[in-house]
Structure formats: C-alpha cells, structure tokens
PDB file of N, CA and C in Angstrom:
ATOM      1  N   UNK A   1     156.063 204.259  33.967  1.00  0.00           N
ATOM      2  CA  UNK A   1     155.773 203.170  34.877  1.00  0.00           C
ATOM      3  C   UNK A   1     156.898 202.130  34.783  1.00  0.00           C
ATOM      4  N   UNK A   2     157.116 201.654  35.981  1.00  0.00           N
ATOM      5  CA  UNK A   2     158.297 200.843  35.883  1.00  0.00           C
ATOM      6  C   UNK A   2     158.104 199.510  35.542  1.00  0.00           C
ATOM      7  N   UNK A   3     158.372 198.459  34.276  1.00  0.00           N
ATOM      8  CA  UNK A   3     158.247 197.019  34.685  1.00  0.00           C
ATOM      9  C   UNK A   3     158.279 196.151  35.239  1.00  0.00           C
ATOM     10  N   UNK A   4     157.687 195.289  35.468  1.00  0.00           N
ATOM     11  CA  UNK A   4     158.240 194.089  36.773  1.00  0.00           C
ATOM     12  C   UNK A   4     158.901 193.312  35.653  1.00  0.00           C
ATOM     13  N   UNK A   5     160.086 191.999  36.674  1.00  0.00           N
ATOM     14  CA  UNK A   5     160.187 191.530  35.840  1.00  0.00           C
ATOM     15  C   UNK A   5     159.770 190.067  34.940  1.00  0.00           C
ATOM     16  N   UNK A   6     158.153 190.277  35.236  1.00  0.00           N
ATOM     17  CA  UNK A   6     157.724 189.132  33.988  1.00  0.00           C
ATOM     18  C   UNK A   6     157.249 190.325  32.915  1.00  0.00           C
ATOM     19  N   UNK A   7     157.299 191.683  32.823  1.00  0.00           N
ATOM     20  CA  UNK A   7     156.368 192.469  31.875  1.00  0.00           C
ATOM     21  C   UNK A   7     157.973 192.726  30.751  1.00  0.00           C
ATOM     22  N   UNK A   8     158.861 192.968  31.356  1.00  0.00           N
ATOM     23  CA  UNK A   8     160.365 193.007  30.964  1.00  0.00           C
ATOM     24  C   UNK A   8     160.835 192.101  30.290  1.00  0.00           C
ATOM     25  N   UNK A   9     160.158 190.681  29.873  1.00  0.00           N
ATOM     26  CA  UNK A   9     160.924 189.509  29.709  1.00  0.00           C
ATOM     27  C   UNK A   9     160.761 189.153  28.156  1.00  0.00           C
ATOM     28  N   UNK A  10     160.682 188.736  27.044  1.00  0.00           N
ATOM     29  CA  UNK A  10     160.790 188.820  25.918  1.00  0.00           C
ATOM     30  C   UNK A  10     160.255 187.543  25.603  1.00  0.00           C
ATOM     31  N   UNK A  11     158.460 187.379  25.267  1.00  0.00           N
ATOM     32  CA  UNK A  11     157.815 185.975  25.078  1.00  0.00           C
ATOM     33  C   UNK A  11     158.032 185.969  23.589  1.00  0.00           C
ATOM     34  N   UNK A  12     158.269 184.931  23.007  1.00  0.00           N
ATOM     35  CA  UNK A  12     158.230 184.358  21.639  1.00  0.00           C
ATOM     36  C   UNK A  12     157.704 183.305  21.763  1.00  0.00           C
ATOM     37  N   UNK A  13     156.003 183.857  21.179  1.00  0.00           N
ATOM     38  CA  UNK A  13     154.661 182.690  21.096  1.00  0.00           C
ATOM     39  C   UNK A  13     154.430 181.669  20.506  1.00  0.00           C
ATOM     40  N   UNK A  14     155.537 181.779  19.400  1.00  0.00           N
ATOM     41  CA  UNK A  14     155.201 180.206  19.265  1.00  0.00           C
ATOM     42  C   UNK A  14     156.076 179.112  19.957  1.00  0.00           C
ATOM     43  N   UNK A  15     157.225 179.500  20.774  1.00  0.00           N
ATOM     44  CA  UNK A  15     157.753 178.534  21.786  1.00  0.00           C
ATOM     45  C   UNK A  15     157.383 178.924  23.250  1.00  0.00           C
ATOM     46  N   UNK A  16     156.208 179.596  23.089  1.00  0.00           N
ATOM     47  CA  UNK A  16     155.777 179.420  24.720  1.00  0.00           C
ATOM     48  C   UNK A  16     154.356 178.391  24.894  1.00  0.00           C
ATOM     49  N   UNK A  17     154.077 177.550  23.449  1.00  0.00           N
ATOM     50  CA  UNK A  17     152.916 176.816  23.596  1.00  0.00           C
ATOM     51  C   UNK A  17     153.598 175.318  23.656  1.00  0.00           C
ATOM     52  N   UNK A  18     152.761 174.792  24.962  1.00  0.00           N
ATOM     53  CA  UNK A  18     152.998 173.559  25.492  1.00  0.00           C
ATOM     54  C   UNK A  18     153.217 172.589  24.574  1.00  0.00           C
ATOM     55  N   UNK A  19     154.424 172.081  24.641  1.00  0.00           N
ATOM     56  CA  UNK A  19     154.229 170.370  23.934  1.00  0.00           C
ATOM     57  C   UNK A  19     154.306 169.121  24.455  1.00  0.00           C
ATOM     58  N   UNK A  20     153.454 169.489  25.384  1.00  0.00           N
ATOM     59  CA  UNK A  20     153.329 167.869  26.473  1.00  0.00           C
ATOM     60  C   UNK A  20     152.368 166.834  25.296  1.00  0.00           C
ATOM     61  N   UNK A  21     152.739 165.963  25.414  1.00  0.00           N
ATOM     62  CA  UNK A  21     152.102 164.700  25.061  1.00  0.00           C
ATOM     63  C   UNK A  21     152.079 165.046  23.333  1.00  0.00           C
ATOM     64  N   UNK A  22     153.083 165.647  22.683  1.00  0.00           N
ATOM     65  CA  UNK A  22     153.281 165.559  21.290  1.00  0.00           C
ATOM     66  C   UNK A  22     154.770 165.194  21.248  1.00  0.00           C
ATOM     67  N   UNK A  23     154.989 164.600  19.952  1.00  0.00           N
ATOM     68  CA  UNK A  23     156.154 164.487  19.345  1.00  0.00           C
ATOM     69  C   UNK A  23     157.365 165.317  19.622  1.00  0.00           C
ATOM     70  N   UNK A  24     158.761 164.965  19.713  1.00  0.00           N
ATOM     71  CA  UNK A  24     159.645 166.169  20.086  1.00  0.00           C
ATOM     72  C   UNK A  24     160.166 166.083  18.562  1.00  0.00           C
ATOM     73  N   UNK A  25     160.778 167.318  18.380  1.00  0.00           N
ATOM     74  CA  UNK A  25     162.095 167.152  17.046  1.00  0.00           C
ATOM     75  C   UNK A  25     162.833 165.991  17.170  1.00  0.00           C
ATOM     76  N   UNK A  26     163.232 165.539  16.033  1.00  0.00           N
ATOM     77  CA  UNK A  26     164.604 164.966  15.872  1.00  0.00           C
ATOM     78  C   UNK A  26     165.734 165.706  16.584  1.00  0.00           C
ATOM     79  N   UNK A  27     166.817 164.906  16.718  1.00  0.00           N
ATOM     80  CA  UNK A  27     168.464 165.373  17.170  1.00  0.00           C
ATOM     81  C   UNK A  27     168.409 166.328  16.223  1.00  0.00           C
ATOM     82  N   UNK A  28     169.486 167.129  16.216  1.00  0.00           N
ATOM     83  CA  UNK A  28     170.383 167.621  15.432  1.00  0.00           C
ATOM     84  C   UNK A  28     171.286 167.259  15.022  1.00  0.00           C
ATOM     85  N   UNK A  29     171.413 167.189  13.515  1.00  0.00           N
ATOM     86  CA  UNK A  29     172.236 166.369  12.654  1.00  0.00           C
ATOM     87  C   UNK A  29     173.714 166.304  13.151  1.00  0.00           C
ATOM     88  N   UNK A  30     174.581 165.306  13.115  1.00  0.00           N
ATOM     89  CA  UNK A  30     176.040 165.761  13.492  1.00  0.00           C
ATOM     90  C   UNK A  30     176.124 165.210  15.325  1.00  0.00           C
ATOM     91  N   UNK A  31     175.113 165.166  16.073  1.00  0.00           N
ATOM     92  CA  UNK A  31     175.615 165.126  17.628  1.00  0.00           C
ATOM     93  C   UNK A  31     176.124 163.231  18.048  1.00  0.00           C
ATOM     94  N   UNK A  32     177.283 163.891  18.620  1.00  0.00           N
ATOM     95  CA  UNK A  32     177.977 162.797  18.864  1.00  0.00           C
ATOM     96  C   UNK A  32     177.299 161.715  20.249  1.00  0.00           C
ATOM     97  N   UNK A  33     177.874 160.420  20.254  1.00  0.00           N
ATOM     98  CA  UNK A  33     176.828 159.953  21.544  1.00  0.00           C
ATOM     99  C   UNK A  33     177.073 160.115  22.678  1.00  0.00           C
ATOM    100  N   UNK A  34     177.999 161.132  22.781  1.00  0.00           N
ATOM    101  CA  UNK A  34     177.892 161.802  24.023  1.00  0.00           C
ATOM    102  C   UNK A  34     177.583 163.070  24.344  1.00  0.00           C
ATOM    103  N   UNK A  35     177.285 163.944  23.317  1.00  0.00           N
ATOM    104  CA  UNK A  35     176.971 165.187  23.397  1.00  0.00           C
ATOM    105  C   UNK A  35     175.519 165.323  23.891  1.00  0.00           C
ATOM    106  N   UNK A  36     175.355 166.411  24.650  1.00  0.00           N
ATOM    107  CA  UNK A  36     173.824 166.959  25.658  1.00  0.00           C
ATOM    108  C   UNK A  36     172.907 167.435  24.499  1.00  0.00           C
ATOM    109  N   UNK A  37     172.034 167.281  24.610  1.00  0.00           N
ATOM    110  CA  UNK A  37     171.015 167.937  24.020  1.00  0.00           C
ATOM    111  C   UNK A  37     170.346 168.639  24.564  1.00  0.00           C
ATOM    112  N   UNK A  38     169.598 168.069  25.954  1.00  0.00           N
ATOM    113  CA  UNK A  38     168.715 169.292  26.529  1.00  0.00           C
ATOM    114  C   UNK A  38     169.428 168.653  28.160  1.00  0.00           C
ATOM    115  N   UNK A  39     169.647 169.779  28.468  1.00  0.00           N
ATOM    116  CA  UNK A  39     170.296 169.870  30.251  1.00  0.00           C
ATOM    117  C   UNK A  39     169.046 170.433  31.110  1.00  0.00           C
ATOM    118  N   UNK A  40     168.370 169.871  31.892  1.00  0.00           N
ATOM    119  CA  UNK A  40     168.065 170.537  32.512  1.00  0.00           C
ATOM    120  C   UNK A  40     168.380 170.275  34.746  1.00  0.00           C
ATOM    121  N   UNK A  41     167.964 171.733  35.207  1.00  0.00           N
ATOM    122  CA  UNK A  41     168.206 171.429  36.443  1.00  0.00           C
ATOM    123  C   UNK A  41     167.442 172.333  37.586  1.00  0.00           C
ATOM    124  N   UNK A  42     167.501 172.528  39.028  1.00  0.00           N
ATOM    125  CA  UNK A  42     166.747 172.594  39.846  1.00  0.00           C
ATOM    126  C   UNK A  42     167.473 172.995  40.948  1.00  0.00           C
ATOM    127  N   UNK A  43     167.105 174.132  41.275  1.00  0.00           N
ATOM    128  CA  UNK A  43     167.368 174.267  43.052  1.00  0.00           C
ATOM    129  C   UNK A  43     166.770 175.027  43.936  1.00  0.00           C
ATOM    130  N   UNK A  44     166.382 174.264  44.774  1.00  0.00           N
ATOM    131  CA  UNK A  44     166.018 174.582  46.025  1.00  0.00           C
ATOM    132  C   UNK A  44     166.969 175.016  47.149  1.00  0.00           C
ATOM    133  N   UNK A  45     166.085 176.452  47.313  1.00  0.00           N
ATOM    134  CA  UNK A  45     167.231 177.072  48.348  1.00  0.00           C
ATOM    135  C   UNK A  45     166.409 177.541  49.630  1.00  0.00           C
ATOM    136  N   UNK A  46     166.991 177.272  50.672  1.00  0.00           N
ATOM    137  CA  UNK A  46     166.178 177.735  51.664  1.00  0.00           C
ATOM    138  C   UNK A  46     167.258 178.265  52.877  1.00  0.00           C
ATOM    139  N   UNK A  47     166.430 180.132  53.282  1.00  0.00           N
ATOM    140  CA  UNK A  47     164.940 180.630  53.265  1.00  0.00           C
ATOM    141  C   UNK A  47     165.366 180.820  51.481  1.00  0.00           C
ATOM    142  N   UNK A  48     163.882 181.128  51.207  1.00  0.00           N
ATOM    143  CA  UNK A  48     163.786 181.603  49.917  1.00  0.00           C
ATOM    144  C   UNK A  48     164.621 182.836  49.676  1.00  0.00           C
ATOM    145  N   UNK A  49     165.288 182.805  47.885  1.00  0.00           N
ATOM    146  CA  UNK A  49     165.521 184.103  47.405  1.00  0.00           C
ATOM    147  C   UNK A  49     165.239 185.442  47.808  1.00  0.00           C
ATOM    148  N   UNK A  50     165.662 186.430  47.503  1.00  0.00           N
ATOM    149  CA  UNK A  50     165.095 187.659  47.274  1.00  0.00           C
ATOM    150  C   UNK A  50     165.091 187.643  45.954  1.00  0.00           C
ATOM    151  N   UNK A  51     164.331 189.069  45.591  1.00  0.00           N
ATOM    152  CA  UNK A  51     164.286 189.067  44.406  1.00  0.00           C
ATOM    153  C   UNK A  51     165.726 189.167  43.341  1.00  0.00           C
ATOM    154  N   UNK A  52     166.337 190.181  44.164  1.00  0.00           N
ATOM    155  CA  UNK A  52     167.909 190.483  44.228  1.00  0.00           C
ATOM    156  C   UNK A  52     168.901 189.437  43.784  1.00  0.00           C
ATOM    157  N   UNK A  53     168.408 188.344  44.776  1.00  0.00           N
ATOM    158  CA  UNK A  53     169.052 187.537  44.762  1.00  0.00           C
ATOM    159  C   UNK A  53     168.859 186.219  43.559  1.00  0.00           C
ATOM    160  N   UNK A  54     167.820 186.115  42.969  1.00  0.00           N
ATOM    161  CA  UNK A  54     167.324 185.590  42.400  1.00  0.00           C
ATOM    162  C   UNK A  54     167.591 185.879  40.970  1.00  0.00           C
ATOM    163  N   UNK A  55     167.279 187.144  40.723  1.00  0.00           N
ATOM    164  CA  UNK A  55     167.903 188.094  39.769  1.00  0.00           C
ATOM    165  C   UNK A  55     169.296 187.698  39.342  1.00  0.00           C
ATOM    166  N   UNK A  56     170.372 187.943  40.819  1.00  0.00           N
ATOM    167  CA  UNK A  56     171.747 187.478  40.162  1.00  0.00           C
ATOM    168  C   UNK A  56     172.091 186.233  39.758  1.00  0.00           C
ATOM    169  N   UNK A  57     171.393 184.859  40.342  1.00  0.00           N
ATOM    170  CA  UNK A  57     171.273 183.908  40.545  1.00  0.00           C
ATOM    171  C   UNK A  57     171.112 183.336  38.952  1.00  0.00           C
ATOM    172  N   UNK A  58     170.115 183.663  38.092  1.00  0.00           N
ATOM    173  CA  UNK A  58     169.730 183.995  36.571  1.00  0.00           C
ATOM    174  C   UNK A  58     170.648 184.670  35.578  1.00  0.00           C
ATOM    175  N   UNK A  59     171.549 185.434  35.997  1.00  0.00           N
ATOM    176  CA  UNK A  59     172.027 186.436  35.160  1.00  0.00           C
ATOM    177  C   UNK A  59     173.174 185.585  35.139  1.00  0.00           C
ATOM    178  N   UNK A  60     173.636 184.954  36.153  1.00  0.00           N
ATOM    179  CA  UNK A  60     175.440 184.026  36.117  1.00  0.00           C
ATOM    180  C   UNK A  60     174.464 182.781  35.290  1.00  0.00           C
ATOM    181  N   UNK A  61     173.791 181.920  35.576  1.00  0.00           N
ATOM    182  CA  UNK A  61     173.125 181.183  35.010  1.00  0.00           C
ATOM    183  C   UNK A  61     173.377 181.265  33.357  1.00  0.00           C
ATOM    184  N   UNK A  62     172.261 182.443  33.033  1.00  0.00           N
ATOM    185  CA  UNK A  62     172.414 182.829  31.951  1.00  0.00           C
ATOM    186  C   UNK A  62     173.767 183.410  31.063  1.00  0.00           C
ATOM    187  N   UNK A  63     175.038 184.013  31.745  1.00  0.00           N
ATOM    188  CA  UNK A  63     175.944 184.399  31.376  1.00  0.00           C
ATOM    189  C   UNK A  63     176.665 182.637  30.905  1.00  0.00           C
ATOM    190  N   UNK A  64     176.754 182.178  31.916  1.00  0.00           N
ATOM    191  CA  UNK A  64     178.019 180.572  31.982  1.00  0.00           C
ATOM    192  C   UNK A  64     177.197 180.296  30.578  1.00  0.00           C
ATOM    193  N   UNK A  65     175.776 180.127  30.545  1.00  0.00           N
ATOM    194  CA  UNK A  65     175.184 179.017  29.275  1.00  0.00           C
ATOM    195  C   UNK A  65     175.573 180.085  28.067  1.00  0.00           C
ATOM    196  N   UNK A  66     175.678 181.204  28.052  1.00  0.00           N
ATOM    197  CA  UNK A  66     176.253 182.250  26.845  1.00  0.00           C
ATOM    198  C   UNK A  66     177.245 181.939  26.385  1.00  0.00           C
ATOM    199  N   UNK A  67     178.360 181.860  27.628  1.00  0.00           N
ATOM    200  CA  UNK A  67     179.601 181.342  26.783  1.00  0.00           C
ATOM    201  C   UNK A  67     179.993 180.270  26.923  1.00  0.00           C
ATOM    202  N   UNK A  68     179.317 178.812  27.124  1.00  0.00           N
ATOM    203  CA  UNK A  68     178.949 177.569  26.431  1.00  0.00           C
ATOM    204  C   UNK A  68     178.116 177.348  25.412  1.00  0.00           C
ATOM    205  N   UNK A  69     177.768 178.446  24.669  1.00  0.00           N
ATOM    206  CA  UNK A  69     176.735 178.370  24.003  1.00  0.00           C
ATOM    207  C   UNK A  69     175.641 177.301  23.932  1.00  0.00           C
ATOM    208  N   UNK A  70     174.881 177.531  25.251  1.00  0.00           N
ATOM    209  CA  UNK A  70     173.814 176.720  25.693  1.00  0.00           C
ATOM    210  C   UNK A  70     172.659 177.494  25.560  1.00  0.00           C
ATOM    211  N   UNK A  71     171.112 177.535  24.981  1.00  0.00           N
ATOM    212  CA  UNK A  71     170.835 177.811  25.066  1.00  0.00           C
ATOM    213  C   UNK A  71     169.053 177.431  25.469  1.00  0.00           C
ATOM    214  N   UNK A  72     168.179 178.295  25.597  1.00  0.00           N
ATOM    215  CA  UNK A  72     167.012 177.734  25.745  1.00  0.00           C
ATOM    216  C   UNK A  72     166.510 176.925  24.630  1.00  0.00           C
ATOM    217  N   UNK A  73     164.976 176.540  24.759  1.00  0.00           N
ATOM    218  CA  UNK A  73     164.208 175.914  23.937  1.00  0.00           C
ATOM    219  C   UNK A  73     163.761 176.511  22.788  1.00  0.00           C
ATOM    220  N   UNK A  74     164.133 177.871  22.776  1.00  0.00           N
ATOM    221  CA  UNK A  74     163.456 178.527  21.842  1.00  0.00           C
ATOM    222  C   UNK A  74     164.308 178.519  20.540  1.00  0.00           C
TER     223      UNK A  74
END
C-alpha cells in the first residue's frame, strides 16, 4: 500500500505536544544580539498548490534551511 504524505512523515511525540500558554526554553548559550532564533514564515499562493507543487515547494524550503543549518523545533 502506498503512503500518503502525512503517513510518510516522521512524528517525534514529544515535540509534537502543544506548548501554548507554557514557558519557552531559554536562548541558547553564546547567541549574539543579532542572531535569529526562531524564523518563522507564510505564503499564500493563489490558485492553490498541487500536491506536486507543494511537495517541491517544501523540499527547496527544506534543502536552503539544511545548508543554513536551520532547523525545526524539534
């Protein structure tokens, strides 16, 4: 059977539980006052994606933050 791709995707449970309205970590030791900590961003595209498209859309995403070594929350 073939996966879709949320069955394909790799959950690690203890950073998929919400931390709205708790405490965040501290910085990380060492960051200068201009260095990012958490980037985040948004786009709206219209007509909507394909899946295709969406797909590649994630994968450059995910490649650029690889070799910035940016990574998720987890």
């Amino acid at each position: 059977m073939e996966k879709t791709s949320i069955e394909a995707e790799e959950v690690i449970v203890e950073n998929a539980k919400s931390v709205a309205f708790k405490d965040l970590p501290p910085p990380k030791e060492g960051l200068k006052p201009d260095d990012i900590s958490i980037l985040l961003f948004y786009q709206y595209v219209e007509p909507d994606w394909t899946e295709a498209e969406h797909r590649a859309a994630l994968k450059k995403v995910i490649s650029i933050g690889a070799a910035h070594n940016i990574k998720g929350r987890g």
